[in-house]
PDB file of N, CA and C in Angstrom:
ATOM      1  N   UNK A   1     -17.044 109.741 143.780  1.00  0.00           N
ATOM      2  CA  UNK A   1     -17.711 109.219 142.607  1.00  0.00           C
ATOM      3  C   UNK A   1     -17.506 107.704 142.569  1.00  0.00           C
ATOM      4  N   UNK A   2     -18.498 106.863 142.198  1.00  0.00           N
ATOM      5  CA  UNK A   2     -18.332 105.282 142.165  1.00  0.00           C
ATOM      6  C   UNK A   2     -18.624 105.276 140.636  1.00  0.00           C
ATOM      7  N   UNK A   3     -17.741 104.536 140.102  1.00  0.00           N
ATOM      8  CA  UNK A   3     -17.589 104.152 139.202  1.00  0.00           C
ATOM      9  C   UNK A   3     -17.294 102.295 138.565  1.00  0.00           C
ATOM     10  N   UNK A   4     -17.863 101.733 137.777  1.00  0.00           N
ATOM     11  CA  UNK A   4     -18.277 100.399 137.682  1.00  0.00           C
ATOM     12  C   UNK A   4     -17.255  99.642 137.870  1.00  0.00           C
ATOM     13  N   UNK A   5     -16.453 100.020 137.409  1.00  0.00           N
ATOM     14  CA  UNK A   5     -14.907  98.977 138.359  1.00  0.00           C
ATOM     15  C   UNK A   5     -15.110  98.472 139.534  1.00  0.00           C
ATOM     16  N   UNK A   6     -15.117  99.718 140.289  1.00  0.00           N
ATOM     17  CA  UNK A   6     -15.822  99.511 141.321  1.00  0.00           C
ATOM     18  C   UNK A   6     -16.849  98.814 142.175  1.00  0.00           C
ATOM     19  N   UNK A   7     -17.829  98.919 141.234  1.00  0.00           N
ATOM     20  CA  UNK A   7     -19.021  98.101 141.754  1.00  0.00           C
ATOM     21  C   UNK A   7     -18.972  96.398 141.242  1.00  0.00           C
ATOM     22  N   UNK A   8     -18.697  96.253 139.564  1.00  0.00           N
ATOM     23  CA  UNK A   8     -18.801  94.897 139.405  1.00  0.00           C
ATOM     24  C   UNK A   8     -18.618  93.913 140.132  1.00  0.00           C
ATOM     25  N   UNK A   9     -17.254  93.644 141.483  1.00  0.00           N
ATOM     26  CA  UNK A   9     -16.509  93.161 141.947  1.00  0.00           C
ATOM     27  C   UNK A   9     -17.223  92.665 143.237  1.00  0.00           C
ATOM     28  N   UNK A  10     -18.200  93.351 143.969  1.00  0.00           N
ATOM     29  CA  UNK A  10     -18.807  93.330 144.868  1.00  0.00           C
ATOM     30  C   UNK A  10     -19.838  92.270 145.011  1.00  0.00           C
ATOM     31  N   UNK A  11     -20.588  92.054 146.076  1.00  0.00           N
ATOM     32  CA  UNK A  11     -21.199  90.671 145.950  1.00  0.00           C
ATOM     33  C   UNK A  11     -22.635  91.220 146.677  1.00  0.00           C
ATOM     34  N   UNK A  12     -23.150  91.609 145.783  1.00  0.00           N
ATOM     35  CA  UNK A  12     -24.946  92.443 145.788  1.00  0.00           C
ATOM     36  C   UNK A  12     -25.844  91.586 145.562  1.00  0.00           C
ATOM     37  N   UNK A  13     -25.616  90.291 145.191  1.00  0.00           N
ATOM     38  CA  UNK A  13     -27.016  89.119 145.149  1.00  0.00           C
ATOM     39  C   UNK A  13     -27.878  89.001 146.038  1.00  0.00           C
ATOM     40  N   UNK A  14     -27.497  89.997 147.401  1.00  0.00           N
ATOM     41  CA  UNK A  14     -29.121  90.055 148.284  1.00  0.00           C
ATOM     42  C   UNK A  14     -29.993  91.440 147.914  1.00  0.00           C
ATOM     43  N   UNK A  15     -29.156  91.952 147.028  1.00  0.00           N
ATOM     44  CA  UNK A  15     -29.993  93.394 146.956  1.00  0.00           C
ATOM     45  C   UNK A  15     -30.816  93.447 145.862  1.00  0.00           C
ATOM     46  N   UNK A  16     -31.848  93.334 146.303  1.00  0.00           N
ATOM     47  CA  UNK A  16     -33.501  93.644 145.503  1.00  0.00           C
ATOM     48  C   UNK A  16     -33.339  95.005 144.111  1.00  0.00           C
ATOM     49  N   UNK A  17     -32.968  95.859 144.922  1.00  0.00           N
ATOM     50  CA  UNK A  17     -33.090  96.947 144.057  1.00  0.00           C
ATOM     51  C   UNK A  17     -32.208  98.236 144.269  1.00  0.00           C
ATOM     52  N   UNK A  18     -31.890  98.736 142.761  1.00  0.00           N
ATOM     53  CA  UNK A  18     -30.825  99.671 143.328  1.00  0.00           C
ATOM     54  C   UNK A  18     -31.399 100.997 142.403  1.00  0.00           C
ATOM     55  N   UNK A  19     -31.656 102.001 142.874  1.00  0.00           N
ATOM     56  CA  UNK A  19     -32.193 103.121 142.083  1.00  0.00           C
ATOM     57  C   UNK A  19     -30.991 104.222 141.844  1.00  0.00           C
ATOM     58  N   UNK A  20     -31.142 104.206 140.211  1.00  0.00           N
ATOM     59  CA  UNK A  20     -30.172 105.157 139.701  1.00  0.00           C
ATOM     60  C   UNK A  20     -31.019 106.213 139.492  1.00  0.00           C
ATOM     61  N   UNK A  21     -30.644 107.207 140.723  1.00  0.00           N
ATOM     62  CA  UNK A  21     -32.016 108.673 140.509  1.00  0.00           C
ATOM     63  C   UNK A  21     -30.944 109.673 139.602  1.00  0.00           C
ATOM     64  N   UNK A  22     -30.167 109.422 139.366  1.00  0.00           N
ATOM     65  CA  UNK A  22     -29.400 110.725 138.747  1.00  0.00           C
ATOM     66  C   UNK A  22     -30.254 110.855 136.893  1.00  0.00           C
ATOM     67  N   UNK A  23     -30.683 111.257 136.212  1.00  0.00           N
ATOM     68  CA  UNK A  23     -31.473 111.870 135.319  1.00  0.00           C
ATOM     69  C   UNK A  23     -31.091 111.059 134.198  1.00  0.00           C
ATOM     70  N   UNK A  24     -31.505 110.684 133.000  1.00  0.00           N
ATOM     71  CA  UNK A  24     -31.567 109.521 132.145  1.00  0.00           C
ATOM     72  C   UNK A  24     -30.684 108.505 132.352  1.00  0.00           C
ATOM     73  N   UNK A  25     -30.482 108.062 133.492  1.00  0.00           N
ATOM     74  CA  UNK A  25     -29.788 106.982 133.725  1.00  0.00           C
ATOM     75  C   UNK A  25     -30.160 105.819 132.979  1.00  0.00           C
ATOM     76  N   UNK A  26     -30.971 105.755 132.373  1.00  0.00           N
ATOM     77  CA  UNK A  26     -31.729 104.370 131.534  1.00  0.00           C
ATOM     78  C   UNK A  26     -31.290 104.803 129.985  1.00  0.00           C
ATOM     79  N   UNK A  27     -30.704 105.659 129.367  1.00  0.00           N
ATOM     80  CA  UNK A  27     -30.165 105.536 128.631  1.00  0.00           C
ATOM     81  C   UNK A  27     -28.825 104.804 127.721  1.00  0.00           C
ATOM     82  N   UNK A  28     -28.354 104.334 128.867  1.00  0.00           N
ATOM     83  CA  UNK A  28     -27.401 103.424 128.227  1.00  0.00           C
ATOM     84  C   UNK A  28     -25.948 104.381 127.582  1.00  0.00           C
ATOM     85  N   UNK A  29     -26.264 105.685 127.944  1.00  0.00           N
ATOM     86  CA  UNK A  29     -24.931 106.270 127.120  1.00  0.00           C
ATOM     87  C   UNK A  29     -23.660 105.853 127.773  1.00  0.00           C
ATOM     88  N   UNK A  30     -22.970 105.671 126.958  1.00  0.00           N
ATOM     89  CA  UNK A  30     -21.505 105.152 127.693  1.00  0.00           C
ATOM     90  C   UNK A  30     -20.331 106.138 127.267  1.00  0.00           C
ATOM     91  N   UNK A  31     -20.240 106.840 128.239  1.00  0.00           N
ATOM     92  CA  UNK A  31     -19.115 107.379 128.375  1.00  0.00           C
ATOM     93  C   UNK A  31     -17.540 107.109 129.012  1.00  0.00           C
ATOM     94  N   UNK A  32     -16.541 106.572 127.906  1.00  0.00           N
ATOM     95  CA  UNK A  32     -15.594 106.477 128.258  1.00  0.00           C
ATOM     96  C   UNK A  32     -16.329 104.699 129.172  1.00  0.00           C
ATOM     97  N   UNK A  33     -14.931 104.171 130.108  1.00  0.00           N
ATOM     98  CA  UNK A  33     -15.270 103.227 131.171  1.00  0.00           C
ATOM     99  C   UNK A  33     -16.293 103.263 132.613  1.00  0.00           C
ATOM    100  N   UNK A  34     -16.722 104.981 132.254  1.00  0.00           N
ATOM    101  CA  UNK A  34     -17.734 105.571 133.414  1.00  0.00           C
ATOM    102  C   UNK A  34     -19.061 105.353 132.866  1.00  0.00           C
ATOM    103  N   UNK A  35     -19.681 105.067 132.104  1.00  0.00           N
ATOM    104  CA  UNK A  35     -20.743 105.704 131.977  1.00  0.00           C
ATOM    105  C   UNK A  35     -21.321 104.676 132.383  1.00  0.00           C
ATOM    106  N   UNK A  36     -23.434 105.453 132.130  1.00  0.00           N
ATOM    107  CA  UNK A  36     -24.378 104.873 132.739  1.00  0.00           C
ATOM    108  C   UNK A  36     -24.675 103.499 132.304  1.00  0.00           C
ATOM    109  N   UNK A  37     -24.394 103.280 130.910  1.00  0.00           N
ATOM    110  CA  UNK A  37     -24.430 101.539 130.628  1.00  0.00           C
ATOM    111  C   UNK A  37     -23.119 100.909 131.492  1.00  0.00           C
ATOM    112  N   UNK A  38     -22.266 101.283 131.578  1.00  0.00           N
ATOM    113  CA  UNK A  38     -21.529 100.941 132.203  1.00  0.00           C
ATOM    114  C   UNK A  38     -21.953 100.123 133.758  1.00  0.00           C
ATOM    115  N   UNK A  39     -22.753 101.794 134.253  1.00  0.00           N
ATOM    116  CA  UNK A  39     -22.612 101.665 136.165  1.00  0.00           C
ATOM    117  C   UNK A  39     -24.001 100.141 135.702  1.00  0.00           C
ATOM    118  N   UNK A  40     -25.022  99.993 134.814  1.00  0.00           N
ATOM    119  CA  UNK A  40     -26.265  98.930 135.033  1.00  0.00           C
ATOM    120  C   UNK A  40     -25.587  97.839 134.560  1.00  0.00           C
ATOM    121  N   UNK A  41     -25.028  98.068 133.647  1.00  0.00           N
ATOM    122  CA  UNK A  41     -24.177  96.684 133.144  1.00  0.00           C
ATOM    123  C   UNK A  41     -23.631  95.983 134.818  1.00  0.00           C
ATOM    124  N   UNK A  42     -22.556  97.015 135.463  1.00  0.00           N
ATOM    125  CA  UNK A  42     -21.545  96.587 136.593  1.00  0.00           C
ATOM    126  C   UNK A  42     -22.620  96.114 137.830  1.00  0.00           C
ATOM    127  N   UNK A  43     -23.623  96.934 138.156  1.00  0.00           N
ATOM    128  CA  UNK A  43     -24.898  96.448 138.877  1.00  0.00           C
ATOM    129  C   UNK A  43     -25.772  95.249 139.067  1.00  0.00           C
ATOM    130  N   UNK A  44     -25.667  94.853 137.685  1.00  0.00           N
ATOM    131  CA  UNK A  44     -25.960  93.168 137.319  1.00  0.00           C
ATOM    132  C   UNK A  44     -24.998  92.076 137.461  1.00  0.00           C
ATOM    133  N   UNK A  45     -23.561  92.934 137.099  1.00  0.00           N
ATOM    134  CA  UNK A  45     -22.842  91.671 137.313  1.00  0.00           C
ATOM    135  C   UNK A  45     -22.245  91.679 138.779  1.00  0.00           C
ATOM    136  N   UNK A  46     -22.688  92.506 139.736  1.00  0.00           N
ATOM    137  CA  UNK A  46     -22.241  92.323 140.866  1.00  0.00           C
ATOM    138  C   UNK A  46     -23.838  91.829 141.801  1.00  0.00           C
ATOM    139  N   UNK A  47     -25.029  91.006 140.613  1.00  0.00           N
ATOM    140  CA  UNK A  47     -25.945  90.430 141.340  1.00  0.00           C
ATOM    141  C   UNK A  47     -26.811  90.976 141.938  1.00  0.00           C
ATOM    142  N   UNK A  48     -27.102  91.785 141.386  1.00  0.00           N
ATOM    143  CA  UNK A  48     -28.613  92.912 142.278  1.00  0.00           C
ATOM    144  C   UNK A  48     -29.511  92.425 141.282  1.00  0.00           C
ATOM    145  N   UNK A  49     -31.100  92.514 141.641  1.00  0.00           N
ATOM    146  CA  UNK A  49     -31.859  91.718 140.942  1.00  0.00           C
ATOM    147  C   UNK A  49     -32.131  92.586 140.245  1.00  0.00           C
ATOM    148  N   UNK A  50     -32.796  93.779 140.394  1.00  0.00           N
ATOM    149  CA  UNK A  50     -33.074  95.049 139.699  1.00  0.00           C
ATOM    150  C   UNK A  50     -32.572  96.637 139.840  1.00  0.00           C
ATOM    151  N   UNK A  51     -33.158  97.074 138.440  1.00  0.00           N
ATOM    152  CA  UNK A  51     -32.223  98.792 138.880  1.00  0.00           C
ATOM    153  C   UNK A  51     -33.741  99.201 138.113  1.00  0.00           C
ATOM    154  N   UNK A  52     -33.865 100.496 139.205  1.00  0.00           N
ATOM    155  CA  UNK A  52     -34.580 101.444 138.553  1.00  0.00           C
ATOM    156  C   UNK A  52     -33.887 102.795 137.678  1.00  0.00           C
ATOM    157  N   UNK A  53     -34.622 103.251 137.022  1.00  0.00           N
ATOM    158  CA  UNK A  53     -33.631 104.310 136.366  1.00  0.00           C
ATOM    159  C   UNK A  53     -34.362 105.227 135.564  1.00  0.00           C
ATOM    160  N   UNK A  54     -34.379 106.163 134.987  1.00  0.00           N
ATOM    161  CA  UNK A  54     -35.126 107.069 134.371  1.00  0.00           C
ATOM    162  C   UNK A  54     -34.450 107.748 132.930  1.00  0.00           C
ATOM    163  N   UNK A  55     -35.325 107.432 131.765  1.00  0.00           N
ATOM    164  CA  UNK A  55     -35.117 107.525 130.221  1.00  0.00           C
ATOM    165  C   UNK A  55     -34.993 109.221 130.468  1.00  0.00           C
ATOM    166  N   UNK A  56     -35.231 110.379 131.116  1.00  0.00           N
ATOM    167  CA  UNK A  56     -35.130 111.558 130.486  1.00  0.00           C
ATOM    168  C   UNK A  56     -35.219 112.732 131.659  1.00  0.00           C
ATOM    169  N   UNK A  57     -34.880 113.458 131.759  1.00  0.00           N
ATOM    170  CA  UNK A  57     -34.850 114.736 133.260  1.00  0.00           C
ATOM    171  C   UNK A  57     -35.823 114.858 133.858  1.00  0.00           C
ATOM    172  N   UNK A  58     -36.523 113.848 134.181  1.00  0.00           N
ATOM    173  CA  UNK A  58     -37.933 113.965 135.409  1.00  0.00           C
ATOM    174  C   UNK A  58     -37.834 114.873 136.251  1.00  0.00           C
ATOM    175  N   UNK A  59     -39.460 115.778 136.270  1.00  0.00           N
ATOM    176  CA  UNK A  59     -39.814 116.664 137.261  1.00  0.00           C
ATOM    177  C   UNK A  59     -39.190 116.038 138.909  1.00  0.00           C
ATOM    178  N   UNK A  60     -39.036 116.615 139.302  1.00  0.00           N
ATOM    179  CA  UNK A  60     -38.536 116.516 140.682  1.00  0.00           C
ATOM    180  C   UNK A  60     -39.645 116.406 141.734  1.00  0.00           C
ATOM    181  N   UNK A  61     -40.758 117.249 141.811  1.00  0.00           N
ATOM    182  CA  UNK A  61     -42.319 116.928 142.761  1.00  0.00           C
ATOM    183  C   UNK A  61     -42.656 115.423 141.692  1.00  0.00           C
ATOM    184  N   UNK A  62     -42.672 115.275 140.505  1.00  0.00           N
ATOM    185  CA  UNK A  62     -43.249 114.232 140.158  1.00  0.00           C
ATOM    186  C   UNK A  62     -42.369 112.603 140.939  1.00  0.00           C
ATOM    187  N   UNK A  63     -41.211 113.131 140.962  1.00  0.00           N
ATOM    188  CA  UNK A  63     -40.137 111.938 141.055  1.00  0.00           C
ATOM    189  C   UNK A  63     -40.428 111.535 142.691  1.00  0.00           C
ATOM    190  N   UNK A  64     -40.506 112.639 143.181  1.00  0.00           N
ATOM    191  CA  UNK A  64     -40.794 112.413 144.912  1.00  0.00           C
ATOM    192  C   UNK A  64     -41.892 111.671 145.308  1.00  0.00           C
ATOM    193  N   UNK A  65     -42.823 112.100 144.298  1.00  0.00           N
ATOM    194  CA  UNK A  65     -44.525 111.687 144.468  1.00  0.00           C
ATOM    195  C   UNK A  65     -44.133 110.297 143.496  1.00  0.00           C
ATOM    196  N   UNK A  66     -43.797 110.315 142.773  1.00  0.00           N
ATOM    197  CA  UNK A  66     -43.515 108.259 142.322  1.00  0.00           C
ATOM    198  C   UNK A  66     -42.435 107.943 143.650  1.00  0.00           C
ATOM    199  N   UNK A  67     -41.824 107.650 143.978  1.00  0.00           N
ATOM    200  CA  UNK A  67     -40.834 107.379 144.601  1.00  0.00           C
ATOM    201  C   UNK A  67     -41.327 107.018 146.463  1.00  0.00           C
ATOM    202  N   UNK A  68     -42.302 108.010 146.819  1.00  0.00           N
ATOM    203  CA  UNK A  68     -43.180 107.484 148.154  1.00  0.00           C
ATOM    204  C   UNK A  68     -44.027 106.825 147.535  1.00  0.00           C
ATOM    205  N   UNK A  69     -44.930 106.436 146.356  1.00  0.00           N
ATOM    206  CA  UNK A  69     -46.116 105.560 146.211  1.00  0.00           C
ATOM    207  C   UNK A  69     -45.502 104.569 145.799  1.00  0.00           C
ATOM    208  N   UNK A  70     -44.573 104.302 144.976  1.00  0.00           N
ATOM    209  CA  UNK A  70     -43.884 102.896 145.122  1.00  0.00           C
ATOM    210  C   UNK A  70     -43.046 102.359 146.332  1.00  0.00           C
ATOM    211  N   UNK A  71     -42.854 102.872 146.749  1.00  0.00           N
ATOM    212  CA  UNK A  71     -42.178 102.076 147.815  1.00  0.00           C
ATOM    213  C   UNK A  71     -43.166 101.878 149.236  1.00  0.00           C
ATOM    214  N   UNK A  72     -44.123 102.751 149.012  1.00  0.00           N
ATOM    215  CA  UNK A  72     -45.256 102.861 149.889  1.00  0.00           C
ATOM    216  C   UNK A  72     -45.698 101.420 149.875  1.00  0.00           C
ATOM    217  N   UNK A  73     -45.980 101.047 148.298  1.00  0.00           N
ATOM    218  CA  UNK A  73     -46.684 100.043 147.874  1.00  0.00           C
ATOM    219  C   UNK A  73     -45.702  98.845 148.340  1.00  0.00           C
ATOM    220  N   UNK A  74     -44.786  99.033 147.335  1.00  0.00           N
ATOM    221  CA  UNK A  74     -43.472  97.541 147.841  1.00  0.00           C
ATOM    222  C   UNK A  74     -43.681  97.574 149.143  1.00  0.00           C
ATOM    223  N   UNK A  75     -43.263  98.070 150.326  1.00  0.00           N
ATOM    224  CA  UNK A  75     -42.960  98.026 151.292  1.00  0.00           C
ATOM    225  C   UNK A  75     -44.323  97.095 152.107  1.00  0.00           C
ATOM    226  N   UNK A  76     -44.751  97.734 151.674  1.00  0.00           N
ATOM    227  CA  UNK A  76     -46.593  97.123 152.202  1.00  0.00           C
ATOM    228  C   UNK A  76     -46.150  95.525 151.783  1.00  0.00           C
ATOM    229  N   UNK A  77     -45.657  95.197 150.797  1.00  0.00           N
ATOM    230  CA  UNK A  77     -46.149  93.705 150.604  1.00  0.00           C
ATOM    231  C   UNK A  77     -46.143  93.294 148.878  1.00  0.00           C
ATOM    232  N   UNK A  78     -46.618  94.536 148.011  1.00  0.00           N
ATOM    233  CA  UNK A  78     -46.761  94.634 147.051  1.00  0.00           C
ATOM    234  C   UNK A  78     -46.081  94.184 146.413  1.00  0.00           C
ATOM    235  N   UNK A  79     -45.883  92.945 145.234  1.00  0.00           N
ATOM    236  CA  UNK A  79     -44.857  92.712 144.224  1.00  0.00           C
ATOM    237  C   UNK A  79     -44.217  93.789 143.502  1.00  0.00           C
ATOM    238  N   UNK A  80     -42.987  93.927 143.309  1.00  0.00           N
ATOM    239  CA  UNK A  80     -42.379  95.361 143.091  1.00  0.00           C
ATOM    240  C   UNK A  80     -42.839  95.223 141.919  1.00  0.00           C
ATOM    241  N   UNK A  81     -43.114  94.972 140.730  1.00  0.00           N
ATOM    242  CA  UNK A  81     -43.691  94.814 138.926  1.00  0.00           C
ATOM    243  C   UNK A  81     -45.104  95.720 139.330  1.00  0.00           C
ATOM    244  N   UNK A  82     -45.397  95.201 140.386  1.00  0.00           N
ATOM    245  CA  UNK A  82     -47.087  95.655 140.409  1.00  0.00           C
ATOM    246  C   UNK A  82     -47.252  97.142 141.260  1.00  0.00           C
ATOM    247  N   UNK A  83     -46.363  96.899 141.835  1.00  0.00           N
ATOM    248  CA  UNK A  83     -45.699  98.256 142.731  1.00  0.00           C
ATOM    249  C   UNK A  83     -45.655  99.542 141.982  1.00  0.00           C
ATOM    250  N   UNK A  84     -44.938  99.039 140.845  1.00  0.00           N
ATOM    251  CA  UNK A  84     -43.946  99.976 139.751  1.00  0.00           C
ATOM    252  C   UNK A  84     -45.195 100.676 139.327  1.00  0.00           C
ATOM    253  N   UNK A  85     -46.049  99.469 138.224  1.00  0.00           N
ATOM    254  CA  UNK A  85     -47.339  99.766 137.579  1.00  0.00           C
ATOM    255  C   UNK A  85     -48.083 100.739 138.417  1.00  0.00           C
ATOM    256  N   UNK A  86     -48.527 100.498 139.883  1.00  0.00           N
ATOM    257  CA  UNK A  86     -49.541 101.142 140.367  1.00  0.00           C
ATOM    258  C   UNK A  86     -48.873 102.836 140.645  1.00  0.00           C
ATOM    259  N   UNK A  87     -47.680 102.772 140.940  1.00  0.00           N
ATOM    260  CA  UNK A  87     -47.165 104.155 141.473  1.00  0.00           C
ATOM    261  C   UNK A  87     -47.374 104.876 139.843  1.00  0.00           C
ATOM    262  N   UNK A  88     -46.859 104.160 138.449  1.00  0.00           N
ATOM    263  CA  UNK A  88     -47.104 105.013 137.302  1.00  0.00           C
ATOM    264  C   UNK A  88     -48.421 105.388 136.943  1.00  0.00           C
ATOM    265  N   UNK A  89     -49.266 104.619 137.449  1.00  0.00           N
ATOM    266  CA  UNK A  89     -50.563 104.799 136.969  1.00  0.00           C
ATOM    267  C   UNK A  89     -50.964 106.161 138.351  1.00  0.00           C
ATOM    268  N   UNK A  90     -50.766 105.750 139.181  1.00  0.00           N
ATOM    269  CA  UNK A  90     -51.380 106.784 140.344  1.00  0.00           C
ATOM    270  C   UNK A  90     -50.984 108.598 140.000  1.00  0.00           C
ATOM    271  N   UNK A  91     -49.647 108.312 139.666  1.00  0.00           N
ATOM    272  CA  UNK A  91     -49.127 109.375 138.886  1.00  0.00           C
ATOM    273  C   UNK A  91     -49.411 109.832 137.978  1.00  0.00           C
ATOM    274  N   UNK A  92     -50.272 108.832 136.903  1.00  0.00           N
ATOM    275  CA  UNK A  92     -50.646 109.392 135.501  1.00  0.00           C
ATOM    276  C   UNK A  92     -52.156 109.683 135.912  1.00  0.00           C
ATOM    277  N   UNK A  93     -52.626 108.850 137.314  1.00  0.00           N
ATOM    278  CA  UNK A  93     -53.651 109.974 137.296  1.00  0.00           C
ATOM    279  C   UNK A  93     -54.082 111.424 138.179  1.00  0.00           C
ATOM    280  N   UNK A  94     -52.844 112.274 138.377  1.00  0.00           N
ATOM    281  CA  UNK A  94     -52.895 112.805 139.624  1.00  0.00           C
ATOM    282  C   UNK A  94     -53.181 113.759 138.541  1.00  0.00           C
ATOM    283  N   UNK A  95     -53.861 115.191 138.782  1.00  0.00           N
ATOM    284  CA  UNK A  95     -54.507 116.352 138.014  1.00  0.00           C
ATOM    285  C   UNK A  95     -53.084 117.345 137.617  1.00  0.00           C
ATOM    286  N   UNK A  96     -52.959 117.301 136.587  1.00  0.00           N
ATOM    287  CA  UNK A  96     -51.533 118.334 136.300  1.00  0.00           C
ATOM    288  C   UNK A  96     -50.146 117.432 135.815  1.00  0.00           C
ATOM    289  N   UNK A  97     -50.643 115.919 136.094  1.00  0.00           N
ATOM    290  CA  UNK A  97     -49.443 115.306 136.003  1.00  0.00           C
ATOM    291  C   UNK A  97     -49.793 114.135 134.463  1.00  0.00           C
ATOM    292  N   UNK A  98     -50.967 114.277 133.879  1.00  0.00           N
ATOM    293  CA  UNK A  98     -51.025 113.102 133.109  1.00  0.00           C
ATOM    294  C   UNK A  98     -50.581 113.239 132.004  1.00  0.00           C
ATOM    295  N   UNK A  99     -49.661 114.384 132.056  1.00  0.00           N
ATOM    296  CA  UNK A  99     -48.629 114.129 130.559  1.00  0.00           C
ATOM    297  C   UNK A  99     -47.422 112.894 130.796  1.00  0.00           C
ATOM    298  N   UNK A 100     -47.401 112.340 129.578  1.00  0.00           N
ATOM    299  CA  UNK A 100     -46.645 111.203 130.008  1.00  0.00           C
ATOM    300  C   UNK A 100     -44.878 111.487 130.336  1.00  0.00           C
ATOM    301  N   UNK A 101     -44.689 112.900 130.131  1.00  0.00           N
ATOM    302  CA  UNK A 101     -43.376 113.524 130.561  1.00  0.00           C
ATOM    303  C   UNK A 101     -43.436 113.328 132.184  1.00  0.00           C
ATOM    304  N   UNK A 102     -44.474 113.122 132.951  1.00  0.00           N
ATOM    305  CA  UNK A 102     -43.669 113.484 134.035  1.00  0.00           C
ATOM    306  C   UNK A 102     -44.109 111.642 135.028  1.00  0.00           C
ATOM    307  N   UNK A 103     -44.844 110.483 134.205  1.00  0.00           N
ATOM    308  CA  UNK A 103     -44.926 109.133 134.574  1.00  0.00           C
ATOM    309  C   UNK A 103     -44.077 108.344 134.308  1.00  0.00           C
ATOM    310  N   UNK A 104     -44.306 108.608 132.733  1.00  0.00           N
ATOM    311  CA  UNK A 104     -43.613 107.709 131.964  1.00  0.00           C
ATOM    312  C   UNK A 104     -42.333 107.682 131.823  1.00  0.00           C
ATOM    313  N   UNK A 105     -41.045 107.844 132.421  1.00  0.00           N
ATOM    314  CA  UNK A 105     -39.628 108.127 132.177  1.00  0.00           C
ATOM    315  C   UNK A 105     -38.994 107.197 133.094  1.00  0.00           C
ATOM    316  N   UNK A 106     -39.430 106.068 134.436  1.00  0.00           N
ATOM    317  CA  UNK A 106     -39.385 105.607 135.127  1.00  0.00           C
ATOM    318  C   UNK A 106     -38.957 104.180 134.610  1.00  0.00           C
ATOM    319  N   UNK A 107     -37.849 103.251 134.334  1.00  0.00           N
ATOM    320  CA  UNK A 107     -38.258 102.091 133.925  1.00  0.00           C
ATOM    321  C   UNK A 107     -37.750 101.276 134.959  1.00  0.00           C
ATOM    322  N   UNK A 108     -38.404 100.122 135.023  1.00  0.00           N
ATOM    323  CA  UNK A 108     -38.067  99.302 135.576  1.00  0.00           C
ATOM    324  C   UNK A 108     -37.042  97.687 135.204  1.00  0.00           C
ATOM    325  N   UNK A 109     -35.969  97.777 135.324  1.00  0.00           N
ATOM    326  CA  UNK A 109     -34.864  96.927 134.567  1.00  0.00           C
ATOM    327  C   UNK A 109     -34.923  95.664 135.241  1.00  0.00           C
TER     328      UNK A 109
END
């Protein structure tokens, strides 16, 4: 288990992006010196430019299917902001998926 002690200390100012896939990680609950405000708080101060993270228990086919179209996109060239946008939108328009439970839970920090 890594825990933010841990991480603050480290020197991550080349790292673009760090994805917290574990399930409302964008909530901010802080548990005890572990928790998830904790690990984004410790993530920033060890200089990573961004964290992705997710407000609520995202479908799992939905998370896979965002997760190859954004990085599909970044990787290509794509500004990751515009990256983000296009993978939520591609998602909000795929047939079965345009409830905003399974786009919208994705944020970008």
């Amino acid at each position: 288990m890594l825990i933010s002690y841990e991480i603050a200390p480290l020197n991550l100012s080349n790292t673009k992006l760090v994805v917290l896939s574990a399930c409302q990680t964008g909530l901010g609950d802080l548990r005890g010196s572990e928790g998830v405000y904790g690990l984004q708080r410790a993530f920033k101060m060890a200089g990573v430019e961004r964290l992705l993270v997710t407000l609520w228990q995202v479908d799992d086919r939905a998370t896979a299917a965002f997760m190859i179209s954004f990085y599909g996109h970044w990787l290509s060239g794509m500004d990751i902001n515009e990256a983000f946008r296009k993978a939520q939108s591609e998602l909000r328009d795929t047939p079965g998926w345009e409830d905003p439970y399974y786009w919208a839970g994705f944020v970008l920090m």
